[in-house]
PDB file of N, CA and C in Angstrom:
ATOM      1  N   UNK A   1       0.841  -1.173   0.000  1.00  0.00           N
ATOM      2  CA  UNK A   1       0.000   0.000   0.000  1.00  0.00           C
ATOM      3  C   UNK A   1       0.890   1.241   0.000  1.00  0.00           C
ATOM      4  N   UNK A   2       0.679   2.178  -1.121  1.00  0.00           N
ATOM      5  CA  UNK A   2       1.022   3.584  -0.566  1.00  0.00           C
ATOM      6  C   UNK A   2       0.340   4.594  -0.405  1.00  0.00           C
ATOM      7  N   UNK A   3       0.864   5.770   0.351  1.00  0.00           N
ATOM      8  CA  UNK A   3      -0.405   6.782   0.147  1.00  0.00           C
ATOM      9  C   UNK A   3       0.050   8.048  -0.983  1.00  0.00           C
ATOM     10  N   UNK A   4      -1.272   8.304  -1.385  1.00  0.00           N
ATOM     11  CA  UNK A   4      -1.353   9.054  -2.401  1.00  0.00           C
ATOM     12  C   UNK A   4      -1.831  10.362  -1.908  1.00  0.00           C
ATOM     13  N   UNK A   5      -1.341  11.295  -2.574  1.00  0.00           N
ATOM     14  CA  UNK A   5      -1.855  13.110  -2.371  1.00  0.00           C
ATOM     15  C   UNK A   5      -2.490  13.408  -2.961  1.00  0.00           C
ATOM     16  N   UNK A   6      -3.672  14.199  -2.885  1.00  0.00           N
ATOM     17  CA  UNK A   6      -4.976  14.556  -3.737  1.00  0.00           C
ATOM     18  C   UNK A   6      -5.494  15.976  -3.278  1.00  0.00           C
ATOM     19  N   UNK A   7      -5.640  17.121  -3.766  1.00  0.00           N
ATOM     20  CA  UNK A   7      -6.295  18.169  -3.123  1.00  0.00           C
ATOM     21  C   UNK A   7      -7.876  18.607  -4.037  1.00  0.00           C
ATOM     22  N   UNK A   8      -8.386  18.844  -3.070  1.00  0.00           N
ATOM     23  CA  UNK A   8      -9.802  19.512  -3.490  1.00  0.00           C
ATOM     24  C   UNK A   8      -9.533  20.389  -3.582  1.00  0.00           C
ATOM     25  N   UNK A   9     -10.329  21.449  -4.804  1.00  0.00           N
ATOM     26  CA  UNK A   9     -10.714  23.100  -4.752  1.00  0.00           C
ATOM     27  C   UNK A   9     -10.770  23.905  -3.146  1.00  0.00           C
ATOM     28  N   UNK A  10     -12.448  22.851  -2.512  1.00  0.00           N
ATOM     29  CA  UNK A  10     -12.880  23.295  -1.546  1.00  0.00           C
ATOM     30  C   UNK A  10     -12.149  23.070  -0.508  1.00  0.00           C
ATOM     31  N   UNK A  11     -11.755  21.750   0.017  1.00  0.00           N
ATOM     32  CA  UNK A  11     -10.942  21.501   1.101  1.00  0.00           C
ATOM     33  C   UNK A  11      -9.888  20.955   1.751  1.00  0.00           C
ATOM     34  N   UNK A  12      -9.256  21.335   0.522  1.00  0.00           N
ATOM     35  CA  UNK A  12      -7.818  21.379   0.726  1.00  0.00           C
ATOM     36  C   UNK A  12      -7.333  19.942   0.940  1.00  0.00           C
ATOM     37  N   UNK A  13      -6.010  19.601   0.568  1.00  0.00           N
ATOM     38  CA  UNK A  13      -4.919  18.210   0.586  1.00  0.00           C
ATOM     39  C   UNK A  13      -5.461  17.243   1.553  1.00  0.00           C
ATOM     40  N   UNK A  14      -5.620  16.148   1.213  1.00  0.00           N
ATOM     41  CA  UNK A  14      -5.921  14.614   1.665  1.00  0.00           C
ATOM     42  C   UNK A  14      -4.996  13.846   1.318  1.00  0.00           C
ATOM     43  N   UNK A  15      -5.072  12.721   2.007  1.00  0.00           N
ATOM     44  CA  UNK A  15      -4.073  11.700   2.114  1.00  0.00           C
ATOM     45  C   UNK A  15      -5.178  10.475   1.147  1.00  0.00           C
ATOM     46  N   UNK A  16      -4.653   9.404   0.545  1.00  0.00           N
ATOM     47  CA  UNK A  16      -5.529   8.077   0.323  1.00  0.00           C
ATOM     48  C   UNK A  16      -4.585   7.176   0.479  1.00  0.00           C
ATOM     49  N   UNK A  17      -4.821   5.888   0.623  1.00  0.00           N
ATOM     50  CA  UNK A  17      -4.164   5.060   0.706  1.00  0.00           C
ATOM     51  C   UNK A  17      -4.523   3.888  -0.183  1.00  0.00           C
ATOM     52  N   UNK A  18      -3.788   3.335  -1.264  1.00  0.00           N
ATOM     53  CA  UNK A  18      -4.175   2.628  -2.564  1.00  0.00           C
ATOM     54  C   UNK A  18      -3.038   1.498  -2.584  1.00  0.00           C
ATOM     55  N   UNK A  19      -3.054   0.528  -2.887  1.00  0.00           N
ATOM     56  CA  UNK A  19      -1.939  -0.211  -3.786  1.00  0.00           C
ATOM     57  C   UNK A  19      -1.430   0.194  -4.608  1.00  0.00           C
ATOM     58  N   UNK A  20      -0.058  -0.225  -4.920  1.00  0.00           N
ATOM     59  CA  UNK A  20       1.021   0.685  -5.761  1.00  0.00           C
ATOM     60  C   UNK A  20       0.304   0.680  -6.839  1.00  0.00           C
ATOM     61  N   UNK A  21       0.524   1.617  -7.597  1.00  0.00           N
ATOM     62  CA  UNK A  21       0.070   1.557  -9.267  1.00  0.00           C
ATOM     63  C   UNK A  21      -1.050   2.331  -9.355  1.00  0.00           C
ATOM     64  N   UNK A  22      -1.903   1.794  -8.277  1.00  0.00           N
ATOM     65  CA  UNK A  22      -3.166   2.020  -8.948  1.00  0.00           C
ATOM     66  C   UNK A  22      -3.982   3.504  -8.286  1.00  0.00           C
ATOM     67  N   UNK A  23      -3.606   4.415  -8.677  1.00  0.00           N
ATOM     68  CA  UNK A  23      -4.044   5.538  -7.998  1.00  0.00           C
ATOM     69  C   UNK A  23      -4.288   6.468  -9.104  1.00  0.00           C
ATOM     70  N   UNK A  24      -5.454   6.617  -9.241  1.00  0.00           N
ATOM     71  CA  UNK A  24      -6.016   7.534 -10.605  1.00  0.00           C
ATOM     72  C   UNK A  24      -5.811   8.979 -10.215  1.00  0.00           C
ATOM     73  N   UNK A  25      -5.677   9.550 -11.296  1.00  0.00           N
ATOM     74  CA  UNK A  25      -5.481  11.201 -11.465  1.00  0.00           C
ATOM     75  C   UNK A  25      -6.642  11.776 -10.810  1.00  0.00           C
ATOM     76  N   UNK A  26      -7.732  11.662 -10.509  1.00  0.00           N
ATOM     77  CA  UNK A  26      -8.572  12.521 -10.064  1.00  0.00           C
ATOM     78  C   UNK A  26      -9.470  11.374  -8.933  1.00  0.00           C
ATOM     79  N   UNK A  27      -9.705  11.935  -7.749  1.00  0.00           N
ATOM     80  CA  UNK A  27     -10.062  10.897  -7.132  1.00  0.00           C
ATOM     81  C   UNK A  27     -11.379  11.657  -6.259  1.00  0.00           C
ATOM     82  N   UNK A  28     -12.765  11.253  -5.783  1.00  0.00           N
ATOM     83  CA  UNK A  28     -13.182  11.889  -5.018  1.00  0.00           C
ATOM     84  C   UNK A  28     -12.841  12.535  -3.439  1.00  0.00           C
ATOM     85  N   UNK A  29     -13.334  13.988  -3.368  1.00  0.00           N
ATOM     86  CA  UNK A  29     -13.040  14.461  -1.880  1.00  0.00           C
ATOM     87  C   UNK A  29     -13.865  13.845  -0.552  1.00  0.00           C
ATOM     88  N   UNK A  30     -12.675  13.183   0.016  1.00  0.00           N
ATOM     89  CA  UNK A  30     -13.983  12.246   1.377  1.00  0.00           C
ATOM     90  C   UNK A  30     -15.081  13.220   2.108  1.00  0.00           C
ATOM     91  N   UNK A  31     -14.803  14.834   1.737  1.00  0.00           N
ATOM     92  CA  UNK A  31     -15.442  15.371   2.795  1.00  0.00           C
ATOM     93  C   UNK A  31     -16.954  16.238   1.940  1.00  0.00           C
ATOM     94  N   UNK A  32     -16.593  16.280   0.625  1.00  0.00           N
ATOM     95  CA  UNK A  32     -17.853  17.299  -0.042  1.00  0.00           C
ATOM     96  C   UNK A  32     -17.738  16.892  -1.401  1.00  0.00           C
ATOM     97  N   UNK A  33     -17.186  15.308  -1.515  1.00  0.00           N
ATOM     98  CA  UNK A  33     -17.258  14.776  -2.797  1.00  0.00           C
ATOM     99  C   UNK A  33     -17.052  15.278  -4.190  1.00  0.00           C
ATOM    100  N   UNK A  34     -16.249  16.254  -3.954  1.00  0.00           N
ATOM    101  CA  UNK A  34     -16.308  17.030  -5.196  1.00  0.00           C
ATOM    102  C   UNK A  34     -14.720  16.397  -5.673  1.00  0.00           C
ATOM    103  N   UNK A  35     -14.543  16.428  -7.491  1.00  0.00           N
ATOM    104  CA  UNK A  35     -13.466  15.720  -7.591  1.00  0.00           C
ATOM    105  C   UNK A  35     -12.271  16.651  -7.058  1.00  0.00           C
ATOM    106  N   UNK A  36     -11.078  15.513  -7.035  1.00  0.00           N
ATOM    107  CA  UNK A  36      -9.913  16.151  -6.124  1.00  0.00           C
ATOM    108  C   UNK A  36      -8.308  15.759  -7.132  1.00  0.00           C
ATOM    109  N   UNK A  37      -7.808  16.528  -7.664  1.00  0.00           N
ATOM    110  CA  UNK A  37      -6.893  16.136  -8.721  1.00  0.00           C
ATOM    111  C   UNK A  37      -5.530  15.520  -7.626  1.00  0.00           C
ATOM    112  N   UNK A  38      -4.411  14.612  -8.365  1.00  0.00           N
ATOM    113  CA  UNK A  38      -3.371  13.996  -7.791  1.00  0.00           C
ATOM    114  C   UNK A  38      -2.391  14.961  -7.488  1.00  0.00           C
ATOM    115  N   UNK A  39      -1.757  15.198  -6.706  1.00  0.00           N
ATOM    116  CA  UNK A  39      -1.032  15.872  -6.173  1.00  0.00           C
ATOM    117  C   UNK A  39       1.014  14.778  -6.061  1.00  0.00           C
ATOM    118  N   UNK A  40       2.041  15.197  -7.059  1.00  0.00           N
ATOM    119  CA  UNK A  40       2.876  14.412  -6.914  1.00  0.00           C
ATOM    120  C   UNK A  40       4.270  15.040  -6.143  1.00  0.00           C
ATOM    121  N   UNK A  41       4.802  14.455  -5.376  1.00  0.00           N
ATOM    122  CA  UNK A  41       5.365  14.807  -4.343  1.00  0.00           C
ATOM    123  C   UNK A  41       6.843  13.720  -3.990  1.00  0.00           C
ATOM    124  N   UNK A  42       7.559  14.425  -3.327  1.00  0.00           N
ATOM    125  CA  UNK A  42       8.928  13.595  -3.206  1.00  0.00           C
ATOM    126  C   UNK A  42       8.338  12.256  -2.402  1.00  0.00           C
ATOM    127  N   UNK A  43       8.760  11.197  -2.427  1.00  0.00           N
ATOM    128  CA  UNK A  43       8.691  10.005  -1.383  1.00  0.00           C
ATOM    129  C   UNK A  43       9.086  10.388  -0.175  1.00  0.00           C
ATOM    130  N   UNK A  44       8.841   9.585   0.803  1.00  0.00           N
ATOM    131  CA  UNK A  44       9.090  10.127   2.415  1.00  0.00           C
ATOM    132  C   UNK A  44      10.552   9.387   2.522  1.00  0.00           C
ATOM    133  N   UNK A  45      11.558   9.298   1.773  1.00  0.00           N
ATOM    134  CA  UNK A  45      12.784   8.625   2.428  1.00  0.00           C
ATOM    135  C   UNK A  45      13.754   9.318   3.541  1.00  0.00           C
ATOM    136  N   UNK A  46      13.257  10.653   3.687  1.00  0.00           N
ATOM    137  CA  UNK A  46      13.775  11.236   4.868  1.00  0.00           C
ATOM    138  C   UNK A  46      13.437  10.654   5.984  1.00  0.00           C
ATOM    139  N   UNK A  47      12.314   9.491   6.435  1.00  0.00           N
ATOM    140  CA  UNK A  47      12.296   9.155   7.678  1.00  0.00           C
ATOM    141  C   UNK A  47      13.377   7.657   7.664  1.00  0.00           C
ATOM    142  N   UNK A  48      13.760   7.002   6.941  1.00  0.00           N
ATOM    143  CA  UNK A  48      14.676   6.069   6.916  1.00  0.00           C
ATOM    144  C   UNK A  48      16.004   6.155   7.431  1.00  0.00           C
ATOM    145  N   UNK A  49      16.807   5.324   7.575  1.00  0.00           N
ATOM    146  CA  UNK A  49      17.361   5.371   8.741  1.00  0.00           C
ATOM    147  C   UNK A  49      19.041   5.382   7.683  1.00  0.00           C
ATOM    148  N   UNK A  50      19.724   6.331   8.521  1.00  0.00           N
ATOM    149  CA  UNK A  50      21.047   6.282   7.338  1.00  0.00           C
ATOM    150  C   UNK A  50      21.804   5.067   6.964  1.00  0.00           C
ATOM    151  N   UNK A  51      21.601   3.874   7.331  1.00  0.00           N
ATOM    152  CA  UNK A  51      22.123   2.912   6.728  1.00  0.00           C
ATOM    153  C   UNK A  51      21.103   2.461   5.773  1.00  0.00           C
ATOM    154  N   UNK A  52      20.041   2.772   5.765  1.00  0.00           N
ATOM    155  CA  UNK A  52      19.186   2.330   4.855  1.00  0.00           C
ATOM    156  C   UNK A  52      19.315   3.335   3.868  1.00  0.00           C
ATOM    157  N   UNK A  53      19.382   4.475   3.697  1.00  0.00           N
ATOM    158  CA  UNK A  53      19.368   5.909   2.601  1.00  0.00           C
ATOM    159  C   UNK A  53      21.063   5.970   2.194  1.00  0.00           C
ATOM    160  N   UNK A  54      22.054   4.910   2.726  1.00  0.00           N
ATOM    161  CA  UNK A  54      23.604   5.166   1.809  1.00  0.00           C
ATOM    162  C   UNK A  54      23.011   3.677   1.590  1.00  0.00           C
ATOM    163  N   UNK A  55      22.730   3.417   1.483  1.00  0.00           N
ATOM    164  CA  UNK A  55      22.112   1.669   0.364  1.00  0.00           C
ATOM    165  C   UNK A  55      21.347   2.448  -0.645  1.00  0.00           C
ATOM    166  N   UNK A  56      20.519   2.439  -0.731  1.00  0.00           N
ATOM    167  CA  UNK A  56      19.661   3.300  -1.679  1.00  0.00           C
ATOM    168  C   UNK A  56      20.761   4.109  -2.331  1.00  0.00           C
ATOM    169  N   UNK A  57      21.704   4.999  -1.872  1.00  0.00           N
ATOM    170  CA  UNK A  57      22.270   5.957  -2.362  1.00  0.00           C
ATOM    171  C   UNK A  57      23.518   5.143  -3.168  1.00  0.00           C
ATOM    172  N   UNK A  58      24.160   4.268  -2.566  1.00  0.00           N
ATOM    173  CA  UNK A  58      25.033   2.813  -3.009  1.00  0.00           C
ATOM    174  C   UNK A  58      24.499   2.208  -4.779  1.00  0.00           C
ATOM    175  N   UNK A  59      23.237   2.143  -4.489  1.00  0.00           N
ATOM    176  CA  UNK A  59      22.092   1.283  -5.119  1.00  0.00           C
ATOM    177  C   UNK A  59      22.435   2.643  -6.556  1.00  0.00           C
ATOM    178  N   UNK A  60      22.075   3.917  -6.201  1.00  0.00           N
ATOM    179  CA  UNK A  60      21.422   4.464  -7.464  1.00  0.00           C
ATOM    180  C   UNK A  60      23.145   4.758  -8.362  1.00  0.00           C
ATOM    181  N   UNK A  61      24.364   4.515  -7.091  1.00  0.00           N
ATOM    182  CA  UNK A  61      25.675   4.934  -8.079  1.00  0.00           C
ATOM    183  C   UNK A  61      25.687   3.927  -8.874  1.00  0.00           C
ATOM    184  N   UNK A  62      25.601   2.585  -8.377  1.00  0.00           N
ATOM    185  CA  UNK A  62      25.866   1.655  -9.216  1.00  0.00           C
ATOM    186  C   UNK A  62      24.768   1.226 -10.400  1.00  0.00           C
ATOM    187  N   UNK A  63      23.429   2.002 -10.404  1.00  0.00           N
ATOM    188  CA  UNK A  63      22.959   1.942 -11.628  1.00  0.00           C
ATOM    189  C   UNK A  63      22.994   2.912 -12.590  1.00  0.00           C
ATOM    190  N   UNK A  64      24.059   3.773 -12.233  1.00  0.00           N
ATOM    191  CA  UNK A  64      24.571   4.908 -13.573  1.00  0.00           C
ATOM    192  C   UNK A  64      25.934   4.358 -13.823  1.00  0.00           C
ATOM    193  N   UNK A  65      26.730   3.890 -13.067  1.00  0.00           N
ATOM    194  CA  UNK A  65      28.664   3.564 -13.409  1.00  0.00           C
ATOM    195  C   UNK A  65      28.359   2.218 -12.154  1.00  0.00           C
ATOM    196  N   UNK A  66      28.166   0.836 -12.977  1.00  0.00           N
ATOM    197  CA  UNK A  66      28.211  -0.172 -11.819  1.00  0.00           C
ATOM    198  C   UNK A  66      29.675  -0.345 -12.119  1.00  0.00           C
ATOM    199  N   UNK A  67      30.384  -1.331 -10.936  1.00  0.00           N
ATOM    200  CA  UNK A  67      31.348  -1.650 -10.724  1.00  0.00           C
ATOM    201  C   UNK A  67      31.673  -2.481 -11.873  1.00  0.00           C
ATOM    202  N   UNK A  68      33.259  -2.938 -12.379  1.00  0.00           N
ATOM    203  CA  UNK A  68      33.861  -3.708 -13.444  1.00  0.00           C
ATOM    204  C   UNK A  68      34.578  -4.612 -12.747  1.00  0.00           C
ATOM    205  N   UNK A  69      34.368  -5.876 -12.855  1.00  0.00           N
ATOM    206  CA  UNK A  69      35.686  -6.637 -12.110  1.00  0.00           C
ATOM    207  C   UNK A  69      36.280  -7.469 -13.593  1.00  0.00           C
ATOM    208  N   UNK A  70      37.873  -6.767 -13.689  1.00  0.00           N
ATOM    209  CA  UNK A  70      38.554  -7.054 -14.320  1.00  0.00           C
ATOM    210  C   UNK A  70      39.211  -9.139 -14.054  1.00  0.00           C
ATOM    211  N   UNK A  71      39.144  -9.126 -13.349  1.00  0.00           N
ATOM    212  CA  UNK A  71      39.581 -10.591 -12.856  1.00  0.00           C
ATOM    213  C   UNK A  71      38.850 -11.762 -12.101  1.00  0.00           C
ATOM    214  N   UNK A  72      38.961 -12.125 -11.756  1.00  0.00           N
ATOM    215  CA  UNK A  72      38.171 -13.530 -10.197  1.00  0.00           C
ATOM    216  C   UNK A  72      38.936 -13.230  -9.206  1.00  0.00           C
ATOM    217  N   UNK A  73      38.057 -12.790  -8.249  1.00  0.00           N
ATOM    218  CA  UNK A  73      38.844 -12.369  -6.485  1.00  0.00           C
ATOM    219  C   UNK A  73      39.463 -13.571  -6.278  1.00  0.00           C
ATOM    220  N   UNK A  74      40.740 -13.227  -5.495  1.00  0.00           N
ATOM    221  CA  UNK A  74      41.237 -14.863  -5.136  1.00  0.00           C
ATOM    222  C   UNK A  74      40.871 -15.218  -4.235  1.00  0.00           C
ATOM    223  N   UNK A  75      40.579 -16.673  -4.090  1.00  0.00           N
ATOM    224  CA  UNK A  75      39.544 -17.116  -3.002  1.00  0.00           C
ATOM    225  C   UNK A  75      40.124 -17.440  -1.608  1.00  0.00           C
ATOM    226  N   UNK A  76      39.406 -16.992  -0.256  1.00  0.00           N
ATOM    227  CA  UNK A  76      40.011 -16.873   0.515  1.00  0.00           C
ATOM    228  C   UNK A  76      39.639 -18.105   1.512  1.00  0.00           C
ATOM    229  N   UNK A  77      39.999 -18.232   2.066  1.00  0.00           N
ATOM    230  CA  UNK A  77      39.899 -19.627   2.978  1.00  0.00           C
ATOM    231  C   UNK A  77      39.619 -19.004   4.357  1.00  0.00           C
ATOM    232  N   UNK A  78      38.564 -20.025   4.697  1.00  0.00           N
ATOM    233  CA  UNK A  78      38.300 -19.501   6.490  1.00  0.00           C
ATOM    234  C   UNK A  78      38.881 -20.484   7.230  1.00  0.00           C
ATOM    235  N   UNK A  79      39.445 -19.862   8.209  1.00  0.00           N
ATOM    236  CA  UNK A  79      40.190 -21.339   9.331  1.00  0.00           C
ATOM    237  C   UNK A  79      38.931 -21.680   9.943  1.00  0.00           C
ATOM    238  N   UNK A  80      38.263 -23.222   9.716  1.00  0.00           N
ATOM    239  CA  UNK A  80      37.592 -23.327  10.945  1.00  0.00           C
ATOM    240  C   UNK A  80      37.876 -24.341  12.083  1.00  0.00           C
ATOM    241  N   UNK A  81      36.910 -24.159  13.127  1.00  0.00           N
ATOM    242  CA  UNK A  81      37.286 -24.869  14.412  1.00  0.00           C
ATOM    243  C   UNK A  81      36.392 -25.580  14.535  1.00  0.00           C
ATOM    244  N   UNK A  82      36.535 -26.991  14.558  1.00  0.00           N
ATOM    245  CA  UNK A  82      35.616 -27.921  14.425  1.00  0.00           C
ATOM    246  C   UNK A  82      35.096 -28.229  16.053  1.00  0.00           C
ATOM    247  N   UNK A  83      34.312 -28.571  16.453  1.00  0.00           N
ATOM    248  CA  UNK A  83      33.812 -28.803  17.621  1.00  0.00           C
ATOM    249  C   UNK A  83      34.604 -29.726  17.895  1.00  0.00           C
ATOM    250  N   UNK A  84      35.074 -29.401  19.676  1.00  0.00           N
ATOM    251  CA  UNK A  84      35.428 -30.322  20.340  1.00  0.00           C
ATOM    252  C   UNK A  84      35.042 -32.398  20.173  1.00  0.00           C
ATOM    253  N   UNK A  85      33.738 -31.765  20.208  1.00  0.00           N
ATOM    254  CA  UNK A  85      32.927 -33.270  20.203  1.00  0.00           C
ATOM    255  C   UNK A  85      33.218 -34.010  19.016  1.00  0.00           C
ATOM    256  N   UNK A  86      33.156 -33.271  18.296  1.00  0.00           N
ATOM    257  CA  UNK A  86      33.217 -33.903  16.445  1.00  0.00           C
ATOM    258  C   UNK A  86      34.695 -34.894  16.610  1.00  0.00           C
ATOM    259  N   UNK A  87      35.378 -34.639  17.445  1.00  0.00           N
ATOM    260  CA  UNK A  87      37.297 -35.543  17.029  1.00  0.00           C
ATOM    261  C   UNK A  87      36.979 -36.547  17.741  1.00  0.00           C
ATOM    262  N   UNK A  88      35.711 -36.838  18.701  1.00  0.00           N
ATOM    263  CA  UNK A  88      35.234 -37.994  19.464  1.00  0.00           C
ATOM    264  C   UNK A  88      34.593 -38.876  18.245  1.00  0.00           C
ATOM    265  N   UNK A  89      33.622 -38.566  17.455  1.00  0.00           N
ATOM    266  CA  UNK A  89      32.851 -39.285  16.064  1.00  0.00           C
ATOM    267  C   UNK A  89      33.726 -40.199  15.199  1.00  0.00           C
ATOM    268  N   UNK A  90      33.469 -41.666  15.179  1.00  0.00           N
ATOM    269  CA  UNK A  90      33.838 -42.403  14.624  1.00  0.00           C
ATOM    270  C   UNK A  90      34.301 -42.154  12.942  1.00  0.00           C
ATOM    271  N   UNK A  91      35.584 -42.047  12.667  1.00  0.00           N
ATOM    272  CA  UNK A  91      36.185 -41.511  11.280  1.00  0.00           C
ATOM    273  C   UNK A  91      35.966 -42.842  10.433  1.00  0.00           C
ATOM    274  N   UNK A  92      35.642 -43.225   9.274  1.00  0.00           N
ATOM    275  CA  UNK A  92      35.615 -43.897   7.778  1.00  0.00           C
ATOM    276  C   UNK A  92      37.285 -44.558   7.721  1.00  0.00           C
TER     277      UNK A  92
END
C-alpha cells in the first residue's frame, strides 16, 4: 500500500491510501465529494534510517557507473574450528 496526495478546490490536501500503481489522477473528496486532482510529491525517504538511505544511495551509483571486475577475487579460505565433540565421532 502507498499513500497518495490529492487536493480539493474546496478543502484542501488529503491523504488516500491505494496499492502501488493504482491511484487515478482525479479521485473523489472524502469530505464534499467534489473531484480532487493527484497531487505528486517527493517520497518520504527522509524518515529512513542512514544505513538504509547510503544503500539506496550505493544502489542508485551503481545503476549509472556499476562496478567492473577485471579478474576472479582470489579465493580466501576460512580457518575453521571444528567442535570439540566432532574428534570424538567415529572416522571412515
Amino acid at each position: 500500500m502507498a499513500t497518495y496526495e490529492y487536493v480539493c478546490s474546496r478543502c484542501g490536501p488529503f491523504d488516500v491510501r491505494l496499492a502501488i500503481g493504482t491511484a487515478p489522477r482525479v479521485y473523489g473528496c472524502p469530505a464534499c465529494a467534489d473531484v480532487a486532482r493527484r497531487v505528486y510529491s517527493a517520497p518520504g525517504l527522509s524518515l529512513t534510517s542512514s544505513a538504509t538511505a547510503a544503500l539506496h544511495e550505493r544502489e542508485e551509483q551503481a545503476r549509472e557507473a556499476p562496478a567492473v571486475v577485471s579478474k576472479v577475487p582470489p579465493r580466501t579460505t576460512v580457518e575453521r574450528h571444528p567442535h570439540p565433540a566432532l574428534s570424538r565421532l567415529p572416522r571412515p
